[in-house]
C-alpha atoms as a PDB file:
ATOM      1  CA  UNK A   1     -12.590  -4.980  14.538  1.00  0.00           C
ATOM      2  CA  UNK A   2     -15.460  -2.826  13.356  1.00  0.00           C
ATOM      3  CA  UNK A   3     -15.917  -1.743   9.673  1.00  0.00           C
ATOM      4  CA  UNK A   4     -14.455   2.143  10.567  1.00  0.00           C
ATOM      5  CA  UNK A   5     -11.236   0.365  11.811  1.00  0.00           C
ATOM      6  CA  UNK A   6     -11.098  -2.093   9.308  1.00  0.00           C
ATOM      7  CA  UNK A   7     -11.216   1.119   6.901  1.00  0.00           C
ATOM      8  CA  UNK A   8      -8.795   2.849   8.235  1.00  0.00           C
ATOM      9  CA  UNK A   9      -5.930   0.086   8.676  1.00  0.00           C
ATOM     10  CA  UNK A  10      -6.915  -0.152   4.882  1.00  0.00           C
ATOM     11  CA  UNK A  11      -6.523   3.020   4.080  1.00  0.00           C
ATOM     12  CA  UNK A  12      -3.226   3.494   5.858  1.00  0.00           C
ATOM     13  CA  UNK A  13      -1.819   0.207   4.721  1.00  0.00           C
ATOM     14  CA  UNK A  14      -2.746   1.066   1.414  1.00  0.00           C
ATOM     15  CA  UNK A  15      -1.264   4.596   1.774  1.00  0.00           C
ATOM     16  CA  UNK A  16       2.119   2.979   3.007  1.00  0.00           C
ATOM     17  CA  UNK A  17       2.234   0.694  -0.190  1.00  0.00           C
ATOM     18  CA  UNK A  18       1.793   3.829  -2.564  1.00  0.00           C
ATOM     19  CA  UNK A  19       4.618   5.858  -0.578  1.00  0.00           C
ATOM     20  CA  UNK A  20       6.760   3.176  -0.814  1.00  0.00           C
ATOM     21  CA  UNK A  21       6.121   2.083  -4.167  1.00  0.00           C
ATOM     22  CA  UNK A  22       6.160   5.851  -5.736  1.00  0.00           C
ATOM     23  CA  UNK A  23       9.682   6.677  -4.092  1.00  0.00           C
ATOM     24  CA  UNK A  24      12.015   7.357  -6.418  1.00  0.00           C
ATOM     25  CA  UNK A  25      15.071   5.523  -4.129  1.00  0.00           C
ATOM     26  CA  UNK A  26      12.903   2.415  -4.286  1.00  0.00           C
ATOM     27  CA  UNK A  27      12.616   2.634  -7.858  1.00  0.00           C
ATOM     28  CA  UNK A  28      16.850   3.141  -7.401  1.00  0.00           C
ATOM     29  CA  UNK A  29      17.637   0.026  -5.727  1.00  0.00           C
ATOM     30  CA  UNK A  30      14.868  -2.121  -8.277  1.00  0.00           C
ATOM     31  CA  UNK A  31      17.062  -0.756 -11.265  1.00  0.00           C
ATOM     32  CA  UNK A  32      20.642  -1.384  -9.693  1.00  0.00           C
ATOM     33  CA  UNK A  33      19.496  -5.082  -8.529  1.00  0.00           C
ATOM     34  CA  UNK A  34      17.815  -5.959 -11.949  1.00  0.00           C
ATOM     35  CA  UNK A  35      21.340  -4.246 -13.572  1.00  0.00           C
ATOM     36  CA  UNK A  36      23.281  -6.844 -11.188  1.00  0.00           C
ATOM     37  CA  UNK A  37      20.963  -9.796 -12.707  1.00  0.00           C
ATOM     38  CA  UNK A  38      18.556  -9.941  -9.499  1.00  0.00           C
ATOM     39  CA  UNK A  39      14.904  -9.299  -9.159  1.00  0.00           C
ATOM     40  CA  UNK A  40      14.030  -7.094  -6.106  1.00  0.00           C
ATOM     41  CA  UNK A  41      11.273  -8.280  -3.692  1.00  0.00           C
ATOM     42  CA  UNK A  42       9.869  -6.039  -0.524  1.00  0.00           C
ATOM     43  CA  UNK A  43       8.006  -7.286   2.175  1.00  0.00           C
ATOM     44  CA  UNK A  44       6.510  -5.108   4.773  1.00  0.00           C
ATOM     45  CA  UNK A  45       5.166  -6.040   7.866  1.00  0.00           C
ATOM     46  CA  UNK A  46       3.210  -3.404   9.685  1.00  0.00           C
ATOM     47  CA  UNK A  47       1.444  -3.858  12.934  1.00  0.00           C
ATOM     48  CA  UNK A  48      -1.451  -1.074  13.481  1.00  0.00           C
ATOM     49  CA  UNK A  49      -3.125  -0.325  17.118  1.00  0.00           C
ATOM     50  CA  UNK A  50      -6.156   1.244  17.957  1.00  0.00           C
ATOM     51  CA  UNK A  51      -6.481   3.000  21.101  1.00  0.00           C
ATOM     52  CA  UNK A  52     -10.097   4.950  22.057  1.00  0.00           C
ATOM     53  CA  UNK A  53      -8.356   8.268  23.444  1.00  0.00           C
ATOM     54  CA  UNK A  54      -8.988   9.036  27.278  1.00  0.00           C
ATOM     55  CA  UNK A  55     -12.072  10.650  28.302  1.00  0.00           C
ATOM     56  CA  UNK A  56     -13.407  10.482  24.232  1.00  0.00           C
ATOM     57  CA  UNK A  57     -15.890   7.935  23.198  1.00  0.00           C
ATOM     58  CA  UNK A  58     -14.446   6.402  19.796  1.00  0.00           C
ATOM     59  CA  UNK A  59     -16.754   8.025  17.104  1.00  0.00           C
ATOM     60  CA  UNK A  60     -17.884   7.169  13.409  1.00  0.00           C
ATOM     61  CA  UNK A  61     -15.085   8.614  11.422  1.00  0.00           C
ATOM     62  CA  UNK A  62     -16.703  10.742   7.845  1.00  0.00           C
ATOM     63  CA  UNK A  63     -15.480   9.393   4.946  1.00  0.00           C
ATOM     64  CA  UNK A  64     -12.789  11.795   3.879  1.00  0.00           C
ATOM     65  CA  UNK A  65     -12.730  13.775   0.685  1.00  0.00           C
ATOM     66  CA  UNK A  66     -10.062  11.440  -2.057  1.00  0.00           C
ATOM     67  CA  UNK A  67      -7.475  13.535  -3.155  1.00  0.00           C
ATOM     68  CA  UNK A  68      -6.396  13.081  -6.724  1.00  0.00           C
ATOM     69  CA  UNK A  69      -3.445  10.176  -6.449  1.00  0.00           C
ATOM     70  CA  UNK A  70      -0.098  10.694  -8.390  1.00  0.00           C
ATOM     71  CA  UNK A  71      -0.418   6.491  -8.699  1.00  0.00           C
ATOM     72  CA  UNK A  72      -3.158   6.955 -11.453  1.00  0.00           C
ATOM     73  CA  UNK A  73      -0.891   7.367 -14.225  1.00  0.00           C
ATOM     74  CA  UNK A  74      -0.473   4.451 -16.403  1.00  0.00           C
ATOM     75  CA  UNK A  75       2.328   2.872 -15.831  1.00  0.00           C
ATOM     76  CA  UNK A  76       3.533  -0.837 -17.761  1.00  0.00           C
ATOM     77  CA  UNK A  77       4.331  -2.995 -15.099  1.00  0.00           C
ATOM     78  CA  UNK A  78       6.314  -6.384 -14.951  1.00  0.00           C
ATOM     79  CA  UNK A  79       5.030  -9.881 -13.370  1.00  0.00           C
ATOM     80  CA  UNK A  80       7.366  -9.412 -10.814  1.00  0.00           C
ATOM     81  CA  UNK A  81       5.923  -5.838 -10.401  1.00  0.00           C
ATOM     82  CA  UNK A  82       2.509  -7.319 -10.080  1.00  0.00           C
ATOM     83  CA  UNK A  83       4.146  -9.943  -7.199  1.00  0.00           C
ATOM     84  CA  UNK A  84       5.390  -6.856  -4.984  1.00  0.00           C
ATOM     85  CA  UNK A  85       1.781  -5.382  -5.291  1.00  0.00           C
ATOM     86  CA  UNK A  86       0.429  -8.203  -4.315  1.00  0.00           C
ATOM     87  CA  UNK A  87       2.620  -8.945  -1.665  1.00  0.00           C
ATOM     88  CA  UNK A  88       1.799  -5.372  -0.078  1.00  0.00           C
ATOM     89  CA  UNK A  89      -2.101  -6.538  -0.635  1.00  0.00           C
ATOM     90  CA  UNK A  90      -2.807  -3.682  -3.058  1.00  0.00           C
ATOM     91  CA  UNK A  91      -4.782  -5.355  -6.084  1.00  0.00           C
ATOM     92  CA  UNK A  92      -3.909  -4.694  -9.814  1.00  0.00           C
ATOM     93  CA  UNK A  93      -6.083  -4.698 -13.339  1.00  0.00           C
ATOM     94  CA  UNK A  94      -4.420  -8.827 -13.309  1.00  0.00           C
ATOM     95  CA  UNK A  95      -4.829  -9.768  -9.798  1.00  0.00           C
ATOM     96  CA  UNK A  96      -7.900  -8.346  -8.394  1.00  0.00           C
ATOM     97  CA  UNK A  97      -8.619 -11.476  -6.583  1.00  0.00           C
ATOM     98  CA  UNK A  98      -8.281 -11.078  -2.042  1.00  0.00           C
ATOM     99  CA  UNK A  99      -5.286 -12.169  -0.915  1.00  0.00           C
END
């Protein structure tokens, strides 16, 4: 895969994480299963295609203006927090190593 697909599959995996991570029923069911003694753990699995369309050449994609991100905040997170993130492949300040 070239380095614009690569970029995008990144960006859109990366995208999914934050969604998922930021909604507030996910943050729901982490509360209620660490209230019932259990630690929650997510794993999605996402398979991403790349089709040239019909009659276009595929073309160079610009690098598209970052909007500011909710997700900067600060935010304390837990070693079990940092094991979701990783598990999503989305890095944190502790574990900035590839995965």
């Amino acid at each position: 895969m070239d380095d614009t697909l690569n970029r995008l599959a990144k960006d859109l995996a990366a995208a999914m994480a934050e969604a998922v991570a930021s909604d507030p029923r996910v943050d729901a069911c982490r509360a209620r299963a660490r209230e019932a003694g259990y630690d929650l753990r997510v794993t999605l699995d996402a398979e991403i295609g790349f089709a040239a369309r019909s009659g276009q050449p595929p073309r160079r994609a610009a690098t598209p203006a970052r909007r500011p991100s909710h997700a900067t905040r600060h935010v304390a997170m837990t070693d079990n927090d940092r094991r979701f993130l990783k598990s999503l492949r989305i890095a944190t300040d502790a574990a900035t190593e590839e995965v």
